[in-house]
Protein backbone atom coordinates (compact mmCIF):
# COMPACT_ATOMS: atom_id res chain seq x y z
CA UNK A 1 -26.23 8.07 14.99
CA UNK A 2 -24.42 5.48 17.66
CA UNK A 3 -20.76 6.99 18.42
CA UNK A 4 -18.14 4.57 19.41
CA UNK A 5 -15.18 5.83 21.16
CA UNK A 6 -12.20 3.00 20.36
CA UNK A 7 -10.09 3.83 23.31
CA UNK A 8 -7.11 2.05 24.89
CA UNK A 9 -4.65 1.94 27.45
CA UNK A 10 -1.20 2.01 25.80
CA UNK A 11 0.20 2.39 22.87
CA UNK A 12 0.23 -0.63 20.02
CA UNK A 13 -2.68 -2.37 21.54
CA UNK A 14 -4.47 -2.92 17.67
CA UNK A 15 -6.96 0.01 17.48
CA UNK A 16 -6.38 0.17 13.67
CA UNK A 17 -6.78 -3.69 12.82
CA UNK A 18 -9.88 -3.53 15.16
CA UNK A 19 -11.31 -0.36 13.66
CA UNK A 20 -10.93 -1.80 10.07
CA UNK A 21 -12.61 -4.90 11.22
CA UNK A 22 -15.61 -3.87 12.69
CA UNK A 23 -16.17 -1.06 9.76
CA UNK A 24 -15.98 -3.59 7.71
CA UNK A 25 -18.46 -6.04 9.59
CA UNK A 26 -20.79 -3.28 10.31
CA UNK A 27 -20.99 -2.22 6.31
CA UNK A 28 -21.51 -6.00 5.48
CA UNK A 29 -24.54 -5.65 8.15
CA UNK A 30 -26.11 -3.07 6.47
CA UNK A 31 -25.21 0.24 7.95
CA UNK A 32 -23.55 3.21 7.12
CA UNK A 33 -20.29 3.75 8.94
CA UNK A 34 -18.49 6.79 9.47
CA UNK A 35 -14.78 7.03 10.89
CA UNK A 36 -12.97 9.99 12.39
CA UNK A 37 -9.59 10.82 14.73
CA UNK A 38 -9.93 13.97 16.36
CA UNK A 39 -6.08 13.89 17.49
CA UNK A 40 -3.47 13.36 15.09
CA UNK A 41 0.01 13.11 15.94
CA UNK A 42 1.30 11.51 12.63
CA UNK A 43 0.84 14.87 10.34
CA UNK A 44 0.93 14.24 6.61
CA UNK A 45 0.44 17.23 3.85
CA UNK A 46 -2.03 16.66 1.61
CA UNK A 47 -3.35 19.29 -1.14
CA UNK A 48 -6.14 20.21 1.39
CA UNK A 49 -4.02 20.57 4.47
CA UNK A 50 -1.89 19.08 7.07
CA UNK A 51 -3.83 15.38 8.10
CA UNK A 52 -3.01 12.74 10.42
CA UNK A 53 -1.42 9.47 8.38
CA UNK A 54 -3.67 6.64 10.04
CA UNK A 55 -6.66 8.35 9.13
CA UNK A 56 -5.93 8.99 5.57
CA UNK A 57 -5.23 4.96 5.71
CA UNK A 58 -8.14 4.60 7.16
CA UNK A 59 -10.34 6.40 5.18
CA UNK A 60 -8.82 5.38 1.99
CA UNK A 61 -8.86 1.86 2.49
CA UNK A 62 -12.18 1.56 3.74
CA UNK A 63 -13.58 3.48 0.92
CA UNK A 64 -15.13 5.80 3.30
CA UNK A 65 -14.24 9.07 1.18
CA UNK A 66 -15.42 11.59 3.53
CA UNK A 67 -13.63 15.20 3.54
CA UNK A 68 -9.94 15.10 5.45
CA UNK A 69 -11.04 18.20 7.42
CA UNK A 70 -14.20 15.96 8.85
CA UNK A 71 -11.82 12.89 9.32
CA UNK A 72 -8.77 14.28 10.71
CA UNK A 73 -9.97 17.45 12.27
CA UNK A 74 -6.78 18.63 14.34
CA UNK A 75 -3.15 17.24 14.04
CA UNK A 76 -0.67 17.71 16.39
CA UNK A 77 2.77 19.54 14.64
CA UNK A 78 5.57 21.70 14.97
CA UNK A 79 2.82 24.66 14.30
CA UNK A 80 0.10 23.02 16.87
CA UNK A 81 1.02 25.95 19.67
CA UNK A 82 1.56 29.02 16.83
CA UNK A 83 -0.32 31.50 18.87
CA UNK A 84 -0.64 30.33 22.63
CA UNK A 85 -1.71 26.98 23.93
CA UNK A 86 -4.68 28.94 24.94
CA UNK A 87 -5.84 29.86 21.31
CA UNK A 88 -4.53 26.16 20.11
CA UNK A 89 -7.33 24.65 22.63
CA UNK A 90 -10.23 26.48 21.36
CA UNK A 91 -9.05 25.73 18.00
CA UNK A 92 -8.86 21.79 18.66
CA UNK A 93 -12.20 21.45 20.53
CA UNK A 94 -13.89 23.32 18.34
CA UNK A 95 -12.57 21.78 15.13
CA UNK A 96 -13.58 18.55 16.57
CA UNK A 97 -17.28 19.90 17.77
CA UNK A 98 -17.52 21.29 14.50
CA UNK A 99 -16.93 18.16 12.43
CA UNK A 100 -19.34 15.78 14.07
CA UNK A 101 -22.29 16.78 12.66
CA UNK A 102 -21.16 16.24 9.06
CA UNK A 103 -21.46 12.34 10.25
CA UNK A 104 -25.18 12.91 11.02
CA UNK A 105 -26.09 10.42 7.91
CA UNK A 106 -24.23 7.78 9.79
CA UNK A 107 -25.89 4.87 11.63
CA UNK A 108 -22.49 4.41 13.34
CA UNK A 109 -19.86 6.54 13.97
CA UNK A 110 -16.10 5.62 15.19
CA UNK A 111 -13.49 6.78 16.86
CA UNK A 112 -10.04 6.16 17.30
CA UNK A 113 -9.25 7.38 20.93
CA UNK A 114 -5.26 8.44 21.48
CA UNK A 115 -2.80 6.64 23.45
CA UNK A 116 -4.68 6.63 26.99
CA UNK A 117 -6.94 8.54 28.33
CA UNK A 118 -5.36 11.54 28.89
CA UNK A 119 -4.40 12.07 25.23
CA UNK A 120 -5.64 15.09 23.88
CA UNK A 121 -6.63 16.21 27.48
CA UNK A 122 -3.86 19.41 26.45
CA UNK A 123 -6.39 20.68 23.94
CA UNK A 124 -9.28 19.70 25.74
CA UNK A 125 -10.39 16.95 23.01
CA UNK A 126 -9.34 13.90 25.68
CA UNK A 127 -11.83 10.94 25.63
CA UNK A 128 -13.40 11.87 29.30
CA UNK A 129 -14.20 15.39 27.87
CA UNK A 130 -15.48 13.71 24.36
CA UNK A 131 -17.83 10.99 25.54
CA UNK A 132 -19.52 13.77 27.06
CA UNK A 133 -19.54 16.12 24.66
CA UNK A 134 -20.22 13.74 22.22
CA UNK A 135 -23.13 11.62 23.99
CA UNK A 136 -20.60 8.47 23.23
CA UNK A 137 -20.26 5.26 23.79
CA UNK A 138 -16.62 3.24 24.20
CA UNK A 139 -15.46 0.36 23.79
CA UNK A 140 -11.66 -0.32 25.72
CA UNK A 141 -9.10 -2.35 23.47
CA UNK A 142 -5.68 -3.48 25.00
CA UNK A 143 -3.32 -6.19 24.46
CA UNK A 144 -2.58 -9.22 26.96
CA UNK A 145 -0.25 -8.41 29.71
CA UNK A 146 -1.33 -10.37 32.68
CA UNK A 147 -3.64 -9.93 35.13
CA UNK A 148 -2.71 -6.57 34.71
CA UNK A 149 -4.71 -6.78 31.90
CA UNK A 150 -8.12 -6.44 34.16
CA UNK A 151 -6.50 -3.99 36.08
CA UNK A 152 -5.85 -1.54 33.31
CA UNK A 153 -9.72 -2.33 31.65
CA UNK A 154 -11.74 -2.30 34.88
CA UNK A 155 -9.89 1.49 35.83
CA UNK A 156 -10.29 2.80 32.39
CA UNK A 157 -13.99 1.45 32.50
CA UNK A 158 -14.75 3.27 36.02
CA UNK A 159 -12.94 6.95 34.47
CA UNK A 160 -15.36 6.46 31.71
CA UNK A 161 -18.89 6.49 34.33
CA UNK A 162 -20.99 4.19 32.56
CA UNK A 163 -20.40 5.11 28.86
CA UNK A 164 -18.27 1.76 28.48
CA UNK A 165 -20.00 -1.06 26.02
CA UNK A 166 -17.33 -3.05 26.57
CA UNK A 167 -13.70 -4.42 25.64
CA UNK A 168 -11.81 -6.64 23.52
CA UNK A 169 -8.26 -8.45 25.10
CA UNK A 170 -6.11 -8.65 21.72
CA UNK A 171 -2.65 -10.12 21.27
CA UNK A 172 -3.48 -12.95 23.88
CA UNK A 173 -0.18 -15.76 22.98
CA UNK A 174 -2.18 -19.00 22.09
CA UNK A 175 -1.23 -20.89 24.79
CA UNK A 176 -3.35 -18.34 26.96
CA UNK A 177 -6.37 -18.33 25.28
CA UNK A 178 -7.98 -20.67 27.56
CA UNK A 179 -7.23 -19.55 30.54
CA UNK A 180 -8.13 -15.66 29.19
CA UNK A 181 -11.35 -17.24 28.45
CA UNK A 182 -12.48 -19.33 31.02
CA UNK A 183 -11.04 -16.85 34.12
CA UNK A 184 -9.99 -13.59 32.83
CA UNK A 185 -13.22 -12.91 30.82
CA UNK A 186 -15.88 -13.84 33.83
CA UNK A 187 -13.91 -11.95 36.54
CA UNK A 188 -14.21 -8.94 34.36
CA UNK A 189 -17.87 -9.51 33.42
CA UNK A 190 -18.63 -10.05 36.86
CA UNK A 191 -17.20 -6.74 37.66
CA UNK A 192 -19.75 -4.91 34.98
CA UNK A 193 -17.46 -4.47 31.68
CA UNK A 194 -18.74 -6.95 28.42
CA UNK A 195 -16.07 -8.85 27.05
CA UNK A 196 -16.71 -8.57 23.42
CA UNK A 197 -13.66 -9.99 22.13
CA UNK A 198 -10.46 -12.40 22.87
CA UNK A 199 -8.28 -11.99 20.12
CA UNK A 200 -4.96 -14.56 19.51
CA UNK A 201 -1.79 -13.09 18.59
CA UNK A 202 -2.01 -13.18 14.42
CA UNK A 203 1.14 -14.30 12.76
CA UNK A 204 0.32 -12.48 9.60
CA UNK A 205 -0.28 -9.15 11.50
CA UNK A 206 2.65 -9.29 13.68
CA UNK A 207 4.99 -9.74 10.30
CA UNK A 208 7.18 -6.92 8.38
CA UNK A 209 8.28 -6.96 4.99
CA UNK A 210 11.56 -6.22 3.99
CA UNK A 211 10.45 -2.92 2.69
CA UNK A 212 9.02 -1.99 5.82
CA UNK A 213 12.19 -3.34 7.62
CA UNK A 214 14.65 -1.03 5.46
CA UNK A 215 12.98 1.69 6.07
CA UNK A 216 12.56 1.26 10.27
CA UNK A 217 15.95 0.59 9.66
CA UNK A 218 16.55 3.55 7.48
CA UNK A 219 18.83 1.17 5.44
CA UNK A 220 19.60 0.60 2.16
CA UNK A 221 18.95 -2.38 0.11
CA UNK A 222 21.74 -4.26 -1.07
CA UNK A 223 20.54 -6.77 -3.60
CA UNK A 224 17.39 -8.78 -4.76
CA UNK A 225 14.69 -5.63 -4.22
CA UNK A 226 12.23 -7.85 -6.08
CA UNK A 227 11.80 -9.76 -3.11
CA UNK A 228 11.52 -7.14 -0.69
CA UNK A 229 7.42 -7.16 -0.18
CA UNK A 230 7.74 -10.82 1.35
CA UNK A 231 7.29 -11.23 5.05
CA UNK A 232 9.39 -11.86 7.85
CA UNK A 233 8.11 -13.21 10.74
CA UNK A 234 11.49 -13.39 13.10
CA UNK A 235 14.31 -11.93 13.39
CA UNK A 236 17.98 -13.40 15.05
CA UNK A 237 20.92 -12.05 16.20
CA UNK A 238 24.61 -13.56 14.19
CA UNK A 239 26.73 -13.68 17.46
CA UNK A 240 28.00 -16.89 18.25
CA UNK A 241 30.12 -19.54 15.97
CA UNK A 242 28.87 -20.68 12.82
CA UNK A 243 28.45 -24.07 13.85
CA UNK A 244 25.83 -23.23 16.27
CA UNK A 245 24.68 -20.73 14.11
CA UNK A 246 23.69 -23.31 11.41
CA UNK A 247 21.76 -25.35 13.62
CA UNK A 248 19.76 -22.76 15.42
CA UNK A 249 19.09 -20.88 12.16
CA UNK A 250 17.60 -24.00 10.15
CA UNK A 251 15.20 -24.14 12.81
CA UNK A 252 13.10 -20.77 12.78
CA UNK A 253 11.46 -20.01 9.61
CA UNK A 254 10.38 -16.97 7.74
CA UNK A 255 13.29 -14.92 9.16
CA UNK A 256 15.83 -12.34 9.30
CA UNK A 257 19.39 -12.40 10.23
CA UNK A 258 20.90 -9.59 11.91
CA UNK A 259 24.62 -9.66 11.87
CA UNK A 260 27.95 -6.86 11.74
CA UNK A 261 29.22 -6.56 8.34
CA UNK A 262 33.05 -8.59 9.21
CA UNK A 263 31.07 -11.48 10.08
CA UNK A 264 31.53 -13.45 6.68
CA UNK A 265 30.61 -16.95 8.45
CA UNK A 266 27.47 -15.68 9.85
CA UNK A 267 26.32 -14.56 6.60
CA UNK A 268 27.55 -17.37 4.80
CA UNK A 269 25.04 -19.63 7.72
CA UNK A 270 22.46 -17.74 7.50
CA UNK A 271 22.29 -17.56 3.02
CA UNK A 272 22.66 -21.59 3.33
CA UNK A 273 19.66 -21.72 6.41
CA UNK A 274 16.97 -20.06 3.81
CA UNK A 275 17.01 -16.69 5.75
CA UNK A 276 14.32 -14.44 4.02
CA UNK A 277 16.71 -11.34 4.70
CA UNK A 278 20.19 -10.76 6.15
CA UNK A 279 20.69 -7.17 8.24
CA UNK A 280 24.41 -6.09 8.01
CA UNK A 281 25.15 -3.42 10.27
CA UNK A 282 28.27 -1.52 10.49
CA UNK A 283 28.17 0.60 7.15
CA UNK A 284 31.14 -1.06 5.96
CA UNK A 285 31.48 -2.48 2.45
CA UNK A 286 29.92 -5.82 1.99
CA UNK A 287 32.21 -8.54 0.47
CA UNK A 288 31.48 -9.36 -3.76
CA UNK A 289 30.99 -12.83 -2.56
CA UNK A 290 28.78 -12.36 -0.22
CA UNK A 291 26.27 -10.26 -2.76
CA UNK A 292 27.41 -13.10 -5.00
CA UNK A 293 25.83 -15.74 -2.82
CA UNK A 294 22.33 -13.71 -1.89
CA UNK A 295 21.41 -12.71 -5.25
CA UNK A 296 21.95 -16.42 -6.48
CA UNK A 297 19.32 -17.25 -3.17
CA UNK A 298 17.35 -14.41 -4.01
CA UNK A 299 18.35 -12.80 -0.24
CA UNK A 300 18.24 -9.31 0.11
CA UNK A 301 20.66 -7.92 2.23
CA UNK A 302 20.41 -4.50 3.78
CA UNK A 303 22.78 -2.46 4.77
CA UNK A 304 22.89 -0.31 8.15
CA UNK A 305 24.86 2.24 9.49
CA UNK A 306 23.88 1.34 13.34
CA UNK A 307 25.43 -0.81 15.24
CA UNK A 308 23.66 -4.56 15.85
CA UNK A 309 22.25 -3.53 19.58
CA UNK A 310 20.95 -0.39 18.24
CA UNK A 311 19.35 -1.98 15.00
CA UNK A 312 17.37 -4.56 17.13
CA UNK A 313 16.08 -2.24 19.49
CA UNK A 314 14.56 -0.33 16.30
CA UNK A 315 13.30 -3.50 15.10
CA UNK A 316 11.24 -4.56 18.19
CA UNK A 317 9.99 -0.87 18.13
CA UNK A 318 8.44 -1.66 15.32
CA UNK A 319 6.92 -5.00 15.63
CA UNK A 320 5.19 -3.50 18.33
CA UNK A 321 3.71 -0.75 16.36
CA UNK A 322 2.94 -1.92 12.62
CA UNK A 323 0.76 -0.73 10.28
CA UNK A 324 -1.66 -2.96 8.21
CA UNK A 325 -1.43 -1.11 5.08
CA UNK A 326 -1.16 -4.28 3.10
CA UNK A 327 -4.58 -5.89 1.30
CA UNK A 328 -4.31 -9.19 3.08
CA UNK A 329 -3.50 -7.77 6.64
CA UNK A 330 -6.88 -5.56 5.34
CA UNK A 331 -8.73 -8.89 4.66
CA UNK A 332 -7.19 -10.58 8.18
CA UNK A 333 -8.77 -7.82 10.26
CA UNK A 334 -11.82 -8.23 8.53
CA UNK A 335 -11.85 -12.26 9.54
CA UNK A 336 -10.55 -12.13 12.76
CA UNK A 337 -13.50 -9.22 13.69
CA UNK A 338 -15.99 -11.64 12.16
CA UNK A 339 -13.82 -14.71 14.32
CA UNK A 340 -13.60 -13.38 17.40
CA UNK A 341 -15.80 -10.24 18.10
CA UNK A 342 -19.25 -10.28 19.84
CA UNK A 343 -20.79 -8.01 17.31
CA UNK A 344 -24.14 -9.17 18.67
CA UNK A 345 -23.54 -7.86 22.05
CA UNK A 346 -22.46 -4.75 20.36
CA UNK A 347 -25.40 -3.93 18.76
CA UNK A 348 -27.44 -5.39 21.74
CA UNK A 349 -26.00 -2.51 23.77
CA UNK A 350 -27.52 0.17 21.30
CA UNK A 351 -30.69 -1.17 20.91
C-alpha cells in the first residue's frame, strides 16, 4: 500500500477539493483507494461515536464506506484532555497506529494532513512524527501568495527529509498562471520538489449559496427560500448614494448586496440591478414594500442581527474556507484533478 500524506501550509489552501480529485482519478485508474484524517477538529456525533465532519463528507461522497473509527480515528473536543494530556497522547497515537492496518487492501492510501505541520504535534500524531511512523509519502498543497509561495513549499519540503513527492500551487488568479508556470514552477524544481500541479482560481468553487450564506451569517431568510441553493459569486457593500449604486451594481454579476436595514434606496438599487441576494443587517423590521419588491424578483433577502462591518468580515471568512459538499463542486474537483494534476509523475514516484 502507497500512503500519501496531503499536507499544507495554512489553512484553506484546497486539501478537500484536491483529495476528492485525485480519489476520484486514482479509482478511474484502476486502484483501490482508501482515505483517512487522523486529527479531527470539526467533531460530529454519529450513532458510532464522536467523528470529524470532513471525513464523514469525505467518505460518504466518495463512496468509500469504510468504518468511522478507521476514517476518523481521533477528534479533537471539549472531552479530548478528560484524563491528562498525557493519557490523551497515547490515546491519539495509538488510535491512529491502530487504524492503518485496516487499509492494508488498499493500493493507495490518503491523508489529509492538519493545518501545518505542527498540527497534531500535541498528541504526537503531527505529520513529521507520521511519515515516519507510517513509511509515507507527501505531497505539499498551498494556495498562491507570492513568491512566498516557494518559500513556504521548499521549507515544508526540507522538515519533511526526503519523503516529499511533490506539490501542487492552487488558487493561482488567472492572470498569474503564466508567470507561475514558466518561473515559479522551474525555480522550485530546480531546488528538488516536483511540481505536480498549477491550479487557477475556480469560479464555481470559490461560490456560496444563499443557504450556505444564511447560515455563516446565522441569519434568517426573509423571502423566496426556493431560490436559496443558487450561487453567489460576489458580494458588495450598499454605502454610497443610489445613483452610484445603480451603476456599479449593474456591473458585477451573480451577486449579493450587503446593506443596513434603513437603507430603502440601496435595496430598492440593488432588487432593480438583478442582485441574486440582498443582506440586511441591523435586525430591524424590513419594510412590506421592500419584501413586496424581492419576492416579485424572486430575491431572497436575509436578515442579520450584526452590524454591516461585522457581517462582511464573516463573509470573507468563509469564502476562504468553503466546503464542496455540492454534486457539481464534486464533479469540478474531479475535472480540474484530471486538468491540471501530473498524475503521471505521481505514480512515477511510486514505481
Amino acid at each position: 500500500m502507497k500512503t500519501i500524506f496531503l499536507s499544507s501550509n495554512s489553512d484553506s489552501v484546497g486539501k478537500t477539493m484536491i483529495t476528492i480529485g485525485l480519489t476520484l482519478k486514482l479509482k478511474e485508474l484502476g486502484f483501490k483507494v482508501g482515505y483517512m484524517k487522523p486529527l479531527g477538529r470539526k467533531p460530529v456525533r454519529t450513532d458510532y461515536g464522536t467523528h470529524d465532519e470532513d471525513a464523514l463528507f469525505i467518505n460518504e461522497v466518495l463512496e468509500l464506506k469504510e468504518p468511522l473509527d478507521i476514517v476518523s480515528p481521533f477528534v479533537v473536543d471539549c472531552h479530548s484532555f478528560d484524563g491528562g494530556v498525557s493519557s490523551t497522547t497515547t490515546c491519539a497515537c495509538g488510535r491512529v497506529l491502530d487504524a492503518y492496518p485496516s487499509f492494508s487492501n488498499k493500493d493507495f492510501l490518503l491523508i489529509s494532513g492538519g493545518v501545518d505541520v505542527f498540527d497534531g504535534a500535541a498528541f504526537d500524531i503531527g505529520i513529521l512524527k507520521l511519515l515516519k511512523d507510517l513509511d509515507a509519502r507527501a505531497i505539499i498543497i498551498d494556495k498562491w501568495n507570492g513568491f512566498a509561495t516557494a518559500d513556504t513549499i521548499l521549507g515544508a519540503a526540507r522538515l519533511y527529509e526526503g519523503r516529499c513527492v511533490g506539490c501542487v500551487i492552487n488558487k493561482v488568479p488567472k492572470n498569474m498562471v503564466s508567470h507561475v508556470r514558466k518561473s515559479i514552477k522551474p525555480f522550485i524544481e530546480k531546488n528538488g520538489v516536483n511540481v505536480l500541479g498549477i491550479i487557477p482560481v475556480d469560479k464555481l468553487l470559490q461560490a456560496l449559496t444563499v443557504r450556505e450564506l444564511a447560515e455563516t451569517l446565522d441569519g434568517t431568510v426573509v423571502c423566496c427560500e426556493r431560490n436559496i441553493d443558487q450561487y453567489v459569486h460576489n458580494y458588495l457593500i450598499g454605502a454610497m448614494d443610489p445613483e452610484s449604486a445603480h451603476k456599479y451594481f449593474r456591473r458585477v454579476e451573480d451577486k449579493v448586496v450587503i446593506t443596513g436595514a434603513h437603507n430603502s434606496e440601496m435595496q430598492i438599487a440593488a432588487l432593480e440591478a438583478s442582485a441574486k441576494c440582498i443582506v440586511i443587517t441591523g435586525s430591524v423590521r424590513i419594510s412590506d414594500r421592500i419584501i413586496g419588491q424581492a419576492i416579485s424578483r424572486g430575491v431572497p433577502i436575509i436578515s442579520v442581527s450584526d452590524d454591516t462591518f461585522t457581517a462582511v468580515q464573516k463573509i470573507e471568512s468563509s469564502l476562504g474556507s468553503l466546503t464542496i459538499r455540492a454534486k457539481d463542486k464534486v464533479a469540478r474537483a474531479r475535472d480540474i484533478v484530471d486538468r491540471d494534476f501530473n498524475i503521471g509523475t505521481l505514480l512515477e514516484a511510486f514505481a
